[in-house]
C-alpha atoms as a PDB file:
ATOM      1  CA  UNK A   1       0.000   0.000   0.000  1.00  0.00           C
ATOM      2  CA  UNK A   2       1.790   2.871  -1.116  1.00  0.00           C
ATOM      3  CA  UNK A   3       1.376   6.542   1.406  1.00  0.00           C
ATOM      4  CA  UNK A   4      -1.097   9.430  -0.404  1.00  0.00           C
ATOM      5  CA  UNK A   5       0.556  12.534   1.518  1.00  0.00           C
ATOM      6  CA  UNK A   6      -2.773  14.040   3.765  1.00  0.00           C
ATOM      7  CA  UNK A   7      -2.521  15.065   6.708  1.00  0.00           C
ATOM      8  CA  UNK A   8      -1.699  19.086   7.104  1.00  0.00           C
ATOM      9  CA  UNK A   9       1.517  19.138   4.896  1.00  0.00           C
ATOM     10  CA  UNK A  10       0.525  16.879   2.929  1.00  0.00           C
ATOM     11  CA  UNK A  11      -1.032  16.597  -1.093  1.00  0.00           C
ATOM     12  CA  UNK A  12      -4.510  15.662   0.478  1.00  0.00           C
ATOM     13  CA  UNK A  13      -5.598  19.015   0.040  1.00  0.00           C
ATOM     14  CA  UNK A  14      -4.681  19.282   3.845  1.00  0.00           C
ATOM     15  CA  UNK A  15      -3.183  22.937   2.732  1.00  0.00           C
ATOM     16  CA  UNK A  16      -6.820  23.889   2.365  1.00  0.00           C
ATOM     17  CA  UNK A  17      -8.249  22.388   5.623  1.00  0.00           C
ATOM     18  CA  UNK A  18      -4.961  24.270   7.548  1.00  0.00           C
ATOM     19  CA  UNK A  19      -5.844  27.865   5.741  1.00  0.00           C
ATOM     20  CA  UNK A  20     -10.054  27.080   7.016  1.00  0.00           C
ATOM     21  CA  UNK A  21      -9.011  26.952  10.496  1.00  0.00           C
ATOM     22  CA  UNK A  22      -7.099  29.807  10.130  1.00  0.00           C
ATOM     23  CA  UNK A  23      -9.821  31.964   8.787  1.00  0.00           C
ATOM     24  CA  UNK A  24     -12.164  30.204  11.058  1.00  0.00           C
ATOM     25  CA  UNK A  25     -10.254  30.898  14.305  1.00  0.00           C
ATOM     26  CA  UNK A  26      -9.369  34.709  12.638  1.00  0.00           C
ATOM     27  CA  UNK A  27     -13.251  34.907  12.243  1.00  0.00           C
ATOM     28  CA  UNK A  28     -14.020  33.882  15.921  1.00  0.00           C
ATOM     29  CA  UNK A  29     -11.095  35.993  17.319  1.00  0.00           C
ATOM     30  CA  UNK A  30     -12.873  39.181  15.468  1.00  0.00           C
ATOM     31  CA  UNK A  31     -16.510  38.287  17.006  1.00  0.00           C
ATOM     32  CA  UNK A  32     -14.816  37.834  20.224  1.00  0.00           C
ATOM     33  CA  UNK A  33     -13.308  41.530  20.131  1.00  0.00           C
ATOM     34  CA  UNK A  34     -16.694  42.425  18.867  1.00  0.00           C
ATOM     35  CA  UNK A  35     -18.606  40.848  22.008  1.00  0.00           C
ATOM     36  CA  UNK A  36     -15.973  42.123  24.455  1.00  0.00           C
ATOM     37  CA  UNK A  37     -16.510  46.114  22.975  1.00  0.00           C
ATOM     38  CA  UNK A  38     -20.158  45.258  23.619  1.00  0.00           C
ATOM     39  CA  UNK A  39     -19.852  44.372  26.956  1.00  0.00           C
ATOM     40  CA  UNK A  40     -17.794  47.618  27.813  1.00  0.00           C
ATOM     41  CA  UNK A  41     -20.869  49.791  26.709  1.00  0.00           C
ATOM     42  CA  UNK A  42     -23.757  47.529  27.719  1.00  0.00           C
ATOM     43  CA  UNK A  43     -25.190  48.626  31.322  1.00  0.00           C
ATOM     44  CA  UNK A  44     -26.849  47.088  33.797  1.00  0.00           C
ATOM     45  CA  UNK A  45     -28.363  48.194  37.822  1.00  0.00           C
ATOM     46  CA  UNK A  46     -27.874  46.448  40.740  1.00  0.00           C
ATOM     47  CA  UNK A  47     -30.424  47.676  43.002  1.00  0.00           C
ATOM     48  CA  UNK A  48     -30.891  46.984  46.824  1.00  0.00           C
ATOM     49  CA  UNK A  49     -33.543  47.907  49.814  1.00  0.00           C
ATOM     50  CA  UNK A  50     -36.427  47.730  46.549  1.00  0.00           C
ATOM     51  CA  UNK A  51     -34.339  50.668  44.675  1.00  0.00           C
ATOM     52  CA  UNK A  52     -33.584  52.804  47.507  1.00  0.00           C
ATOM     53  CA  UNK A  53     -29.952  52.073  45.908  1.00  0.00           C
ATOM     54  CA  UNK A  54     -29.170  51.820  42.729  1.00  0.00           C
ATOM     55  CA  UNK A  55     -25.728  51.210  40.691  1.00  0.00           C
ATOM     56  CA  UNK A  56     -24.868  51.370  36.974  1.00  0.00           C
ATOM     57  CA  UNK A  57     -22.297  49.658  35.692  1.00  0.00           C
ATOM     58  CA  UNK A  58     -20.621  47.900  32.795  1.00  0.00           C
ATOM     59  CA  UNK A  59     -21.280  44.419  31.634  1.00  0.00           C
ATOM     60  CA  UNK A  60     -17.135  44.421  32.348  1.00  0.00           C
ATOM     61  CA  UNK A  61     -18.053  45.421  36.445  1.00  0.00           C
ATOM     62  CA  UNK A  62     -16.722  48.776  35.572  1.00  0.00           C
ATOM     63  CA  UNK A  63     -19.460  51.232  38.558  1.00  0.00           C
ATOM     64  CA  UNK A  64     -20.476  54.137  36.321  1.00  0.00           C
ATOM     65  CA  UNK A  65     -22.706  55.418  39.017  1.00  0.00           C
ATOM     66  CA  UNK A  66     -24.612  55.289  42.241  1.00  0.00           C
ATOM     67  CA  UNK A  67     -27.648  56.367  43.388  1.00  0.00           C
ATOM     68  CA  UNK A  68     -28.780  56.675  46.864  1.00  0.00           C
ATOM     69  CA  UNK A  69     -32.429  57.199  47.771  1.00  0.00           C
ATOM     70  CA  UNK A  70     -32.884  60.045  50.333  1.00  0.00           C
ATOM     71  CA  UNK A  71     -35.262  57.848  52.559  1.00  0.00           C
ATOM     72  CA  UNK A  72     -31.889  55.011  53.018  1.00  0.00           C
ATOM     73  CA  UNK A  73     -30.176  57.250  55.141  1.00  0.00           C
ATOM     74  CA  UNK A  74     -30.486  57.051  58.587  1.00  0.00           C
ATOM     75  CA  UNK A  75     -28.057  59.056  59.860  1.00  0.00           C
ATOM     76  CA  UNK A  76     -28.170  56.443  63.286  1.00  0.00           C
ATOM     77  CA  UNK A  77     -28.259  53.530  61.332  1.00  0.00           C
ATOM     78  CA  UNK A  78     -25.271  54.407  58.531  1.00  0.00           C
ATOM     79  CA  UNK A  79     -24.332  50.224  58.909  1.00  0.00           C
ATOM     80  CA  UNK A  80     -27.958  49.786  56.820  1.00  0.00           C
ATOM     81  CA  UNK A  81     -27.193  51.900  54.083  1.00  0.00           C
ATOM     82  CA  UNK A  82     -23.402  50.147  53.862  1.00  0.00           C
ATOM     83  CA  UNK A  83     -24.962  46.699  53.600  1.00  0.00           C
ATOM     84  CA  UNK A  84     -27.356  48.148  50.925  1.00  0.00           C
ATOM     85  CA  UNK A  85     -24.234  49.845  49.067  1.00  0.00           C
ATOM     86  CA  UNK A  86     -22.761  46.222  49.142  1.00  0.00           C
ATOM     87  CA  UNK A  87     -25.943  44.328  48.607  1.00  0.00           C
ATOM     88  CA  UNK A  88     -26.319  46.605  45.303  1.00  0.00           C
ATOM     89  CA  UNK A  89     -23.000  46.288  44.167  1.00  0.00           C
ATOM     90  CA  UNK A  90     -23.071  42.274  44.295  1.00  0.00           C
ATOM     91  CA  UNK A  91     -27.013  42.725  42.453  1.00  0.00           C
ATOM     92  CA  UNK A  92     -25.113  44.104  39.115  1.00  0.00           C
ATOM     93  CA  UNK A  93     -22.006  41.970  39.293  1.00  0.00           C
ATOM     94  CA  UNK A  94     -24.374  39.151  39.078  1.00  0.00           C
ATOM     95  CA  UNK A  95     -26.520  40.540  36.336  1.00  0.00           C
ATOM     96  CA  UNK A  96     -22.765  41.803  34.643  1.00  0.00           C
ATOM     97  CA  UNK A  97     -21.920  37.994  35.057  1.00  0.00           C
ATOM     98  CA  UNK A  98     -24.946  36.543  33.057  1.00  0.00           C
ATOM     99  CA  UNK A  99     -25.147  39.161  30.408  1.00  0.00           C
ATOM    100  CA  UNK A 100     -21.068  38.556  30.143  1.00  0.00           C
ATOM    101  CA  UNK A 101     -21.832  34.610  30.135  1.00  0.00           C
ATOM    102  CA  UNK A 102     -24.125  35.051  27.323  1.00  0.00           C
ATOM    103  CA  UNK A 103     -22.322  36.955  24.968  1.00  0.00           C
ATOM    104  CA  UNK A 104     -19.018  34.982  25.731  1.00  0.00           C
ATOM    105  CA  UNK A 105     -20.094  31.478  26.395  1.00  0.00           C
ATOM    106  CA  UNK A 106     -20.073  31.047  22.223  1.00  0.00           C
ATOM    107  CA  UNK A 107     -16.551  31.286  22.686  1.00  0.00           C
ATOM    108  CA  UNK A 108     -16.163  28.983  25.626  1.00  0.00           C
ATOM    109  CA  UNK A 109     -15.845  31.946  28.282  1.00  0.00           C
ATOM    110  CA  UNK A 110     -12.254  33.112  26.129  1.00  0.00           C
ATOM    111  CA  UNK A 111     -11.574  36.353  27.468  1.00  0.00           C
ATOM    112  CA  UNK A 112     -13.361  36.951  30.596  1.00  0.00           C
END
């Protein structure tokens, strides 16, 4: 039985199959860098105590803003209005992590 060549190197027309992964993982590395841009500008609010605090941030956990409702702060009780800060906070790192596991779980979470 005589050898054909295949294989990547070879006269199989594994030349062909070598340069289709490379514009196949080229393609994927551009939709990647396309998702991650996304994710920079998409917002989303973690809210705590029913919205008496609100945060904005980036899908990327990048805080853009806070918002404190007027009727959280108890000048007695500042410990509340910390554990709402914090409860807030971890309310849009959670929604940040599903919106970033959607766009990004195409690519097998690459680049989180």
């Amino acid at each position: 039985m005589a050898y054909r060549g295949g294989g990547f190197g070879g006269f199989g027309g594994g030349g062909n199959q070598m340069q289709n992964l490379m514009k196949q993982a080229q393609k994927m590395q551009e939709e990647m860098q396309r998702a991650q841009a996304e994710l920079e500008e998409l917002e989303v609010e973690g809210t705590a105590g029913g919205g008496l605090v609100k945060v904005t941030m980036t899908a990327k956990k990048v805080v853009n803003s806070v918002a404190i409702d007027p009727n959280a702060v108890d000048m007695d009780d500042l410990t509340m209005l910390e554990d709402l800060i914090v409860a807030a906070l971890n309310d849009g790192y959670g929604k940040a992590d599903k919106v970033c596991n959607e766009k990004m779980g195409a690519f097998g979470g690459l680049g989180l």
